[in-house]
Protein backbone atom coordinates (compact mmCIF):
# COMPACT_ATOMS: atom_id res chain seq x y z
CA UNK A 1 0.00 0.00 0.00
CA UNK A 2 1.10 3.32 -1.01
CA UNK A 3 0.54 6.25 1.68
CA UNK A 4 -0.01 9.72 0.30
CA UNK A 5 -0.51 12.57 2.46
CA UNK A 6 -2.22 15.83 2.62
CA UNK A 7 -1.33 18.75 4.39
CA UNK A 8 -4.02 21.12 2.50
CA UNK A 9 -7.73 20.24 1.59
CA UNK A 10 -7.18 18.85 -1.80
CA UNK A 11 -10.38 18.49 -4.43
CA UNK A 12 -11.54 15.03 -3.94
CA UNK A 13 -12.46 14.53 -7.95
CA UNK A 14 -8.94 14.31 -7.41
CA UNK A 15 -8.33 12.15 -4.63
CA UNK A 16 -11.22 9.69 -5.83
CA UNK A 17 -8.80 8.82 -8.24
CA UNK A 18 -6.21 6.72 -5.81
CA UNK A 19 -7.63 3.29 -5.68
CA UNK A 20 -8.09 2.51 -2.46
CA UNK A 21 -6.62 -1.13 -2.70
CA UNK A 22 -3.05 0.40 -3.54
CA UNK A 23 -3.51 3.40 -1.70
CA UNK A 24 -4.22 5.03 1.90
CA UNK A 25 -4.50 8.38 2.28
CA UNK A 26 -4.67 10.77 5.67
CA UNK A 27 -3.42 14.37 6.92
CA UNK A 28 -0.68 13.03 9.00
CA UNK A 29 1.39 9.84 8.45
CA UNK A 30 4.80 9.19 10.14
CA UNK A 31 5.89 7.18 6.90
CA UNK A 32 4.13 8.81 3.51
CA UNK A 33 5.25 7.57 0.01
CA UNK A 34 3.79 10.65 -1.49
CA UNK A 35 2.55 14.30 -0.68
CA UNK A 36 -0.20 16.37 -2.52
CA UNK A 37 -0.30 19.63 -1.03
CA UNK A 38 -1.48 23.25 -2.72
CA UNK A 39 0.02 26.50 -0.56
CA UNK A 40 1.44 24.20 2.93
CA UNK A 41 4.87 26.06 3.71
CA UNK A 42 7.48 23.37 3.78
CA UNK A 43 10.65 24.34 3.94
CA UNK A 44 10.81 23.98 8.01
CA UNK A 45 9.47 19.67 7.33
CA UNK A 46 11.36 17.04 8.26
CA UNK A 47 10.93 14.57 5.05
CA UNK A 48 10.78 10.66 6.02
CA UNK A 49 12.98 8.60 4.23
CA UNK A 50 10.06 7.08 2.93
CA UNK A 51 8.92 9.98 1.22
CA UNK A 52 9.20 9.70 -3.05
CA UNK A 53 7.60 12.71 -4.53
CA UNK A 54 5.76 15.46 -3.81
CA UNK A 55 3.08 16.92 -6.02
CA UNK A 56 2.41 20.85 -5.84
CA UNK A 57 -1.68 21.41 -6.82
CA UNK A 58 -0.62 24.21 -8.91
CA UNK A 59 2.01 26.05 -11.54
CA UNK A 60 4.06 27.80 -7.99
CA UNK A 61 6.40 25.67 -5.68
CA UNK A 62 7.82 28.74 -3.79
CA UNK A 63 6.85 26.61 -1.49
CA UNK A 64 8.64 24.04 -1.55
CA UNK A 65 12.39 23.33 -0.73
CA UNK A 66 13.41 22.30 -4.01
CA UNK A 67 16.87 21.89 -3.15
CA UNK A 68 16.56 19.77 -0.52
CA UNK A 69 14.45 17.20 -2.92
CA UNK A 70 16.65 17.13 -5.04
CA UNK A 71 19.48 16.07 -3.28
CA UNK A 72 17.22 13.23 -1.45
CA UNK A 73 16.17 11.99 -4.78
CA UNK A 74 12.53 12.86 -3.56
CA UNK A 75 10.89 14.20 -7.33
CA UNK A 76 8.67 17.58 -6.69
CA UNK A 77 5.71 18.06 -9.62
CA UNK A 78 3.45 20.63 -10.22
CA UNK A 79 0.61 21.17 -12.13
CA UNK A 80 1.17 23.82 -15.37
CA UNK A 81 -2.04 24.81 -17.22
CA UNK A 82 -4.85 23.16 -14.57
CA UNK A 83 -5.93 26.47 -13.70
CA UNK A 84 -4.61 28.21 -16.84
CA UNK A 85 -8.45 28.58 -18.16
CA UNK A 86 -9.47 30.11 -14.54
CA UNK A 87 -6.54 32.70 -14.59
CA UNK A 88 -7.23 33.57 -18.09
CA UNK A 89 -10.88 34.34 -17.42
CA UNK A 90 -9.61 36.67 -14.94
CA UNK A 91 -7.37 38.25 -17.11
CA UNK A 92 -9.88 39.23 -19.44
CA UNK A 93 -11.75 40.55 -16.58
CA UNK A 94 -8.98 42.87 -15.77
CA UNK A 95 -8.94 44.18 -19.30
CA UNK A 96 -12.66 45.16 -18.59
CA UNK A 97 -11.85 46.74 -14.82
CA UNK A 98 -8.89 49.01 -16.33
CA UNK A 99 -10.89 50.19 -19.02
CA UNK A 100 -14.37 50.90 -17.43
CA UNK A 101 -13.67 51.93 -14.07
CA UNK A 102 -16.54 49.38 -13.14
CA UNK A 103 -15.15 49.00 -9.63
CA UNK A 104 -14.55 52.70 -9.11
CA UNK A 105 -18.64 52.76 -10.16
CA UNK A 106 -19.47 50.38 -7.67
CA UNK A 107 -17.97 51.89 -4.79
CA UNK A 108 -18.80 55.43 -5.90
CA UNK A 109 -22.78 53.59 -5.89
CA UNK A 110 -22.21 52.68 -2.48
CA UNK A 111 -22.30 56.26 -1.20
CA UNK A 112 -25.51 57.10 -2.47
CA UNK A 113 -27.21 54.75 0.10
CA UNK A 114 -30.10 56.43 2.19
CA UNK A 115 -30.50 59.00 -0.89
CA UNK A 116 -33.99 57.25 -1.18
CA UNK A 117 -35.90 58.57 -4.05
CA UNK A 118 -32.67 60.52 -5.56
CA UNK A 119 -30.66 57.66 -5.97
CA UNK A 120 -31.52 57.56 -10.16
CA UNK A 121 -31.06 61.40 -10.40
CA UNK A 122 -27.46 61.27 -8.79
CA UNK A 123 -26.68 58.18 -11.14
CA UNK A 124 -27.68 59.29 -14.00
CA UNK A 125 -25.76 62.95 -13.31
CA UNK A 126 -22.70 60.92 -11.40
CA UNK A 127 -21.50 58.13 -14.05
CA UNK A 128 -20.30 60.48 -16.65
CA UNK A 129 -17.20 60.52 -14.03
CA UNK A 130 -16.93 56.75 -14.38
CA UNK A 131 -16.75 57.18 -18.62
CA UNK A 132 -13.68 54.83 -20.13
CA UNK A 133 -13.22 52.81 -23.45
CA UNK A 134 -13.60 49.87 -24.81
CA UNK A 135 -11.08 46.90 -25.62
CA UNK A 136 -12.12 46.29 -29.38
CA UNK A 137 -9.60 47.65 -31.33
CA UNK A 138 -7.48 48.56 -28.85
CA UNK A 139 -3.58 46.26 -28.37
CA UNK A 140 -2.75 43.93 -26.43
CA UNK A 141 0.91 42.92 -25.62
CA UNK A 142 1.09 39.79 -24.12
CA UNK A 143 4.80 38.81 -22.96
CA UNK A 144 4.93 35.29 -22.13
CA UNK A 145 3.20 32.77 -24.50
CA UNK A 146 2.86 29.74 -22.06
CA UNK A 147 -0.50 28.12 -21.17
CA UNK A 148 -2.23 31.11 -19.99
CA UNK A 149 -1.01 33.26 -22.02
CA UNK A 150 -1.98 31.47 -25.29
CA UNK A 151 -5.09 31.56 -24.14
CA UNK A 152 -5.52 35.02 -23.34
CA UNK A 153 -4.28 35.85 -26.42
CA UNK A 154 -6.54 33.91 -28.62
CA UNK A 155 -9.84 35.30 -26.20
CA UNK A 156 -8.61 38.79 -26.09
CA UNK A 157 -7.98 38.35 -30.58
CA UNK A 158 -11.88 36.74 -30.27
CA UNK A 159 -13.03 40.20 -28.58
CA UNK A 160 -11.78 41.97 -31.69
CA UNK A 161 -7.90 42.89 -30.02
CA UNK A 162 -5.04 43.56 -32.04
CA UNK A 163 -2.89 41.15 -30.21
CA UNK A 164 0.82 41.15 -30.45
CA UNK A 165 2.81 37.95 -28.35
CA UNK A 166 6.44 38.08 -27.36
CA UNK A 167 8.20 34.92 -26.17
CA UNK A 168 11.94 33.50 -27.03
CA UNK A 169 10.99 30.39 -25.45
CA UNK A 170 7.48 29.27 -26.87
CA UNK A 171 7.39 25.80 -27.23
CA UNK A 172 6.26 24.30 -29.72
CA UNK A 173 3.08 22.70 -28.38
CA UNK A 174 2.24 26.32 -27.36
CA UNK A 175 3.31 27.74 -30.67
CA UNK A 176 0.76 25.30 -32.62
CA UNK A 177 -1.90 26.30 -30.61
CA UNK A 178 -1.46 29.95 -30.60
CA UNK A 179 -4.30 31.60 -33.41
CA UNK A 180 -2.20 32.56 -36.32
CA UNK A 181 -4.17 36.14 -36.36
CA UNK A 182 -1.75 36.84 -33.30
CA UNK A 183 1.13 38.91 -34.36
CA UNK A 184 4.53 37.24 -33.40
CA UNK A 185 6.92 40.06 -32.20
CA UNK A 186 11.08 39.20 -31.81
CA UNK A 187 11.93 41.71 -29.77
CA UNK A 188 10.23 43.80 -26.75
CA UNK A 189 10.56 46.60 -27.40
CA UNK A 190 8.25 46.47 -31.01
CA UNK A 191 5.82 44.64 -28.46
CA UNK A 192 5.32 47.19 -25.47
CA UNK A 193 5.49 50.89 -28.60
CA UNK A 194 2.68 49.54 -29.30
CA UNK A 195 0.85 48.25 -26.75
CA UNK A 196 -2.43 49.73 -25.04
CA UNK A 197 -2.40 47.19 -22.43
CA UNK A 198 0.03 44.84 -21.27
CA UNK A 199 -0.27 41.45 -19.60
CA UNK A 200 2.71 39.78 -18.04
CA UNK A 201 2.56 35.93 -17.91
CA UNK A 202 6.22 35.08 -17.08
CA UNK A 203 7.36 32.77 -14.42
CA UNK A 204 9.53 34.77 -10.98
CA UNK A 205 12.77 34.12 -11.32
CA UNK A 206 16.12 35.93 -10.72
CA UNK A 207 16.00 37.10 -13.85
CA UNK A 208 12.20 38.07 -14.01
CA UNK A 209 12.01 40.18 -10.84
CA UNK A 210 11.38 43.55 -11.89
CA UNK A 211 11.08 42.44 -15.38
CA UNK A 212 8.50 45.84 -15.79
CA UNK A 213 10.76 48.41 -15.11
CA UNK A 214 11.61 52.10 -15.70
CA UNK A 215 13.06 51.51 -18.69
CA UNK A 216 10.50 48.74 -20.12
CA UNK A 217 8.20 52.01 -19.09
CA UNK A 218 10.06 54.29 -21.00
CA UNK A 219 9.11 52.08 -24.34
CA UNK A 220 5.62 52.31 -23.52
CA UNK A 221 3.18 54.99 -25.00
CA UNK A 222 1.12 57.52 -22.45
CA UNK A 223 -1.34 55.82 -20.62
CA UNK A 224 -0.84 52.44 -20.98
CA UNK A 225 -2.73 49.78 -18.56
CA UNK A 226 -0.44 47.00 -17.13
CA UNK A 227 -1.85 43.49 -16.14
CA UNK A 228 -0.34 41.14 -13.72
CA UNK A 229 -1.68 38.01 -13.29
CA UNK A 230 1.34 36.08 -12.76
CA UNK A 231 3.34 36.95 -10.16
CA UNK A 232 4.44 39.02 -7.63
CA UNK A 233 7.51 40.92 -8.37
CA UNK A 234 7.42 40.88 -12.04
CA UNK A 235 6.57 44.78 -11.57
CA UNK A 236 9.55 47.10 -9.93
CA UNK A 237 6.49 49.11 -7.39
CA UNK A 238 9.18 51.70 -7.12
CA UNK A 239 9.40 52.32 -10.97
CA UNK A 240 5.66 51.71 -10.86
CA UNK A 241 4.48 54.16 -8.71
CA UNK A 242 6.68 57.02 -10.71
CA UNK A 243 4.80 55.75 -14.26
CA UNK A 244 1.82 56.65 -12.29
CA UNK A 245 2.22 59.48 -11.43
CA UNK A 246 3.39 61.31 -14.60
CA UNK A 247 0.52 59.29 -16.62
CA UNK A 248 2.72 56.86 -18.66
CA UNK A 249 0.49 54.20 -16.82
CA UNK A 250 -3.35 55.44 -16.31
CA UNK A 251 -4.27 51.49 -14.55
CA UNK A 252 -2.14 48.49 -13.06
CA UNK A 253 -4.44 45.38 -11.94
CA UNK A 254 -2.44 42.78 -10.20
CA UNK A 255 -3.62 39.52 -8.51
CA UNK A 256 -0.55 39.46 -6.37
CA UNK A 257 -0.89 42.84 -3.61
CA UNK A 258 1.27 43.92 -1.46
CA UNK A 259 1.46 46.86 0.96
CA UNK A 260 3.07 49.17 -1.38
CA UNK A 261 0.86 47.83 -4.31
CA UNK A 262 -2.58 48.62 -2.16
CA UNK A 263 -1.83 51.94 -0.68
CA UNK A 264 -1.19 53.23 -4.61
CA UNK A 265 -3.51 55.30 -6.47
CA UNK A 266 -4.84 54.21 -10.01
CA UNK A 267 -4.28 50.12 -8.50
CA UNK A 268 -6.57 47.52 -8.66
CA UNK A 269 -5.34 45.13 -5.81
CA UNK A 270 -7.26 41.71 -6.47
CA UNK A 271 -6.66 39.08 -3.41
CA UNK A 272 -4.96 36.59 -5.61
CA UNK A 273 -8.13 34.95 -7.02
CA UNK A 274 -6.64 33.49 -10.65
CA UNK A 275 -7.10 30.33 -10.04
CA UNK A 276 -9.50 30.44 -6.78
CA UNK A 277 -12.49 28.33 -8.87
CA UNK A 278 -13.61 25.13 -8.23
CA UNK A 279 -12.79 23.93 -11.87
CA UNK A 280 -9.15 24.94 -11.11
CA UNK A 281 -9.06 22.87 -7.90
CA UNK A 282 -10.54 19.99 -9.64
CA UNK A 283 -8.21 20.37 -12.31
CA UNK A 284 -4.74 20.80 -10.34
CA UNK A 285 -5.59 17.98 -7.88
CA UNK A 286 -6.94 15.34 -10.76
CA UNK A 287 -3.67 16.05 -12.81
CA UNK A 288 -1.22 16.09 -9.22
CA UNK A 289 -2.92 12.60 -8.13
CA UNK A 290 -2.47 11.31 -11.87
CA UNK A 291 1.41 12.10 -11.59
CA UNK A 292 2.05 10.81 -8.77
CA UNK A 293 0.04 7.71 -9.41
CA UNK A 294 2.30 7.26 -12.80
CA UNK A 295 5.52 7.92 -10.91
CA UNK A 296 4.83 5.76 -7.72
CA UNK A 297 3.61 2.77 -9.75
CA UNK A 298 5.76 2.79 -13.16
CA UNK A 299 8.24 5.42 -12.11
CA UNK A 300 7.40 7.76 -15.09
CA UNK A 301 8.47 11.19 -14.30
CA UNK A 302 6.13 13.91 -16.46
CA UNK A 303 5.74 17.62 -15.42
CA UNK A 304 8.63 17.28 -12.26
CA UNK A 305 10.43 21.01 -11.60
CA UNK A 306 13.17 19.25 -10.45
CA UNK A 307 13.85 15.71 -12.00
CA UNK A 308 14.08 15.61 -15.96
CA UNK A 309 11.18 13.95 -17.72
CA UNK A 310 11.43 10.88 -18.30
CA UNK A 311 8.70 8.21 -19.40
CA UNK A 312 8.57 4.74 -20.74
CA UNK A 313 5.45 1.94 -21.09
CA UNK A 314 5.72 -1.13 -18.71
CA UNK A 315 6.80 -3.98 -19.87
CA UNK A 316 6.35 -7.42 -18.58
CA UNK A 317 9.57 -7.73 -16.16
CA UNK A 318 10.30 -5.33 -13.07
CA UNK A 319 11.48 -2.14 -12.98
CA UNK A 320 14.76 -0.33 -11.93
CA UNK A 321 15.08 3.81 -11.39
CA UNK A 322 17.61 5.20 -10.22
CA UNK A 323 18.57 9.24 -9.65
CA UNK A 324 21.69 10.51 -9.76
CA UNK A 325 24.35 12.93 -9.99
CA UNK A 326 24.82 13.97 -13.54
CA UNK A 327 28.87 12.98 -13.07
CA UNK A 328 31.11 10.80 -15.40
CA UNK A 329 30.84 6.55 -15.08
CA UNK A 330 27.67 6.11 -13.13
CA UNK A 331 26.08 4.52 -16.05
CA UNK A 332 28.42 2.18 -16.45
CA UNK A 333 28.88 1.33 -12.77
CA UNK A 334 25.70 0.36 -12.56
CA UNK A 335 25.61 -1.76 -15.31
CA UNK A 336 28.50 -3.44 -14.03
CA UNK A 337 26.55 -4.02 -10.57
CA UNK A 338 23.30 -5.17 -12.66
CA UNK A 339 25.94 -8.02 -14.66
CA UNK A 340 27.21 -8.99 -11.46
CA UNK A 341 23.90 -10.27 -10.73
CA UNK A 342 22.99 -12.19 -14.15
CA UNK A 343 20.17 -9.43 -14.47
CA UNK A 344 19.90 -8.46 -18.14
CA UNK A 345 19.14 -5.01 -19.36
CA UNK A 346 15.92 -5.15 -22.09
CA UNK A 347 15.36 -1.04 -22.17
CA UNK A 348 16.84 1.26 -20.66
CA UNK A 349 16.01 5.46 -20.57
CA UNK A 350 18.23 8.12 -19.38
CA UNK A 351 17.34 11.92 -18.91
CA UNK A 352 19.56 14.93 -17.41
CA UNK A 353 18.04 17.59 -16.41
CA UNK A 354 21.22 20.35 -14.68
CA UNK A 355 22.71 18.50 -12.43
CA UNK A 356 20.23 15.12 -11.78
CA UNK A 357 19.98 12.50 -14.32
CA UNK A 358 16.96 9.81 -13.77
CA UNK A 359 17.38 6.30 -15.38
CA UNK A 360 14.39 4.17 -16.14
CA UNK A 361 15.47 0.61 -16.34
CA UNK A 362 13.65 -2.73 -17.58
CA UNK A 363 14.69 -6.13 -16.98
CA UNK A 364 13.65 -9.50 -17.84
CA UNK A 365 13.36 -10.85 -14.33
CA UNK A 366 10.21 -10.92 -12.71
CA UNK A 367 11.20 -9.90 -9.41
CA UNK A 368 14.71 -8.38 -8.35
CA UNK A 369 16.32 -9.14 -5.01
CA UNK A 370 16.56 -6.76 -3.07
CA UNK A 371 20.15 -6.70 -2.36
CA UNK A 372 20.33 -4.58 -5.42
CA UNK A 373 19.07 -1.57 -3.79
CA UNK A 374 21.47 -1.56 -1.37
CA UNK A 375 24.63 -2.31 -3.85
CA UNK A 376 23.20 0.56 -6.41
CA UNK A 377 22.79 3.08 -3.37
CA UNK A 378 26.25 2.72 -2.99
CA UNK A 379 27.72 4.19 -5.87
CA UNK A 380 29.10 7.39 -5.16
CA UNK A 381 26.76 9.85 -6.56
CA UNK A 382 23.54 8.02 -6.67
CA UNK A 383 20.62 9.36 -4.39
CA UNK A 384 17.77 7.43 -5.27
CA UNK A 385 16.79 3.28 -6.43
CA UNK A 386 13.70 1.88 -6.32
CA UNK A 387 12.50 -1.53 -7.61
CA UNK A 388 9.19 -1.72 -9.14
CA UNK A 389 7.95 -5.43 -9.54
């Protein structure tokens, strides 16, 4: 029986999915195989040795101590493009809030409360202070081309956008599915001249912090309206609150506040709510379980931030992986150990990913004893064997 554990409520469309005659599943367990978790802080854990993989309910694993995985050989997934529809939808909704003032409105309505009778006379004279403009026709920059923002690319082209896309590192699954009426820019600073509104959809990363910055402003026109559905720290709030104030940004919405962020006029501070819908939940914790159900029973590694991928069907004899540094001779080291034994080799798949390389082995024994775990485990350099029978 495997044991997975949950230290946050995960959706249980998703959980449904472990069979309950291979699998147990609880909040707390001294010994768990796996972990399926969404926002749990767990860089101060203790991992068992026990523990094989942990699988993040969503794109972020801030956190998670990724590090410290790695070097255990325990294999950290997450979930990119569950919630990519949910985020998108509010996206588009933040193209609407910058552009009509609707929550200004709302708020402004508010006041008028005990006015009685001369509530319609004080809207009708009181909205022309709420007037804005309308996306069709209007530009769209859209710097990051991954799953969400292919999407809100192609929806914001379907409202009758121009839409211009800039992204050196498109895949090519995300390059197929990205409508061909979207203009493909090289460079950034063609994408943000021409821009009336900009949406970041860029991982955080030491070299994305502060990716919208005073000079990324500086190659914007008057008045554009920045979107920021991705992260926190994409946008420089320093640089931010100075394109504010002399107009070259009229709106910023972000999903990702923060003191400074809040307290700042012409902001739209949303409490982190892109992927806060129940078909997002559904969607991270069926596609988590489903990883972890692949990798704890046949060892396939797919979507990992950590470990490369790595997959291969099952064949009819058992099952060796192994994780290790990506240093000279381990390879043949443990084919040497393997020989020793009289167990043959049928298929065999290596991956590197930096510096971990995963090795998916297939024999043609049945069963393998396991006094192989231990002789593999001692190669210098290896971190991880399991035997799947």
């Amino acid at each position: 029986m495997f044991k997975i554990q949950t230290l946050n409520k995960i959706d249980p469309n998703g959980l449904s999915l472990f069979p309950l005659s291979k699998y147990e599943i609880a909040s707390e367990f001294k010994n768990a195989d796996a972990i399926v978790l969404r926002s749990f802080k767990m860089h101060d854990m203790e991992f068992p040795s026990s523990l094989k993989a942990i699988a993040r309910a969503g794109a972020g694993v801030n956190n998670i101590p990724l590090e410290r995985c790695t070097d255990s050989g325990i294999v950290v997934f997450n979930t990119p493009g569950a919630n990519a529809n949910g985020v998108k939808e509010l996206v588009l909704a933040g193209l609407l809030i910058t552009s009509r003032d609707i929550v200004g409105a709302v708020n402004w309505g508010k006041t008028l409360i005990g006015k009685g009778d001369e509530v319609p006379s004080l809207i009708e004279k009181g909205k022309k202070n709420f007037a804005g403009q309308e996306i069709q026709g209007k530009t769209l920059a859209v710097i990051g081309l991954g799953a969400i923002g292919v999407l809100v690319a192609n929806a914001a082209k379907a409202l009758g956008m121009k839409v211009i896309g800039y992204d050196p590192y498109i895949s090519v699954q995300h390059a197929l599915e990205l409508s061909r009426e979207v203009t493909w820019v090289e460079g950034i600073q063609p994408l943000l001249s021409q821009a009336d509104y900009v949406t970041v959809n860029v991982p955080l990363t030491p070299e994305t912090k502060g990716y919208i910055n005073k000079e990324k402003f500086a190659m914007m026109k008057d008045g554009v309206k920045i979107l920021n559905f991705a992260r926190g720290g994409l946008v420089d709030n320093n640089d931010l609150k100075e394109a504010i104030a002399t107009g070259k940004v009229s709106n910023y919405v972000t999903d990702f506040p923060d003191e400074e962020t809040i307290k700042m006029e012409k902001v739209i501070s949303i409490p982190h709510l892109g992927a806060s819908t129940k078909e997002s939940e559904t969607n991270c914790a069926v596609m988590a379980v489903n990883q972890i159900k692949d990798f704890l029973e046949n060892g396939n590694i797919i979507n990992s931030v950590n470990f490369p991928a790595a997959s291969m069907p099952r064949h009819e004899g058992a099952r060796i992986l192994i994780a290790n540094k990506n240093i000279p001779n381990i390879i043949s080291q443990i084919s040497s150990v393997l020989a020793a034994e009289g167990i043959n080799i049928d298929n065999m798949l290596n991956r590197k990913r930096d510096d971990i390389a995963y090795n998916i082995i297939d024999v043609a024994q049945a069963t393998i004893p396991e006094s192989i775990d231990k002789k593999l485990q001692l190669i210098e350099g290896v971190c991880m064997v399991r035997l799947i029978h």
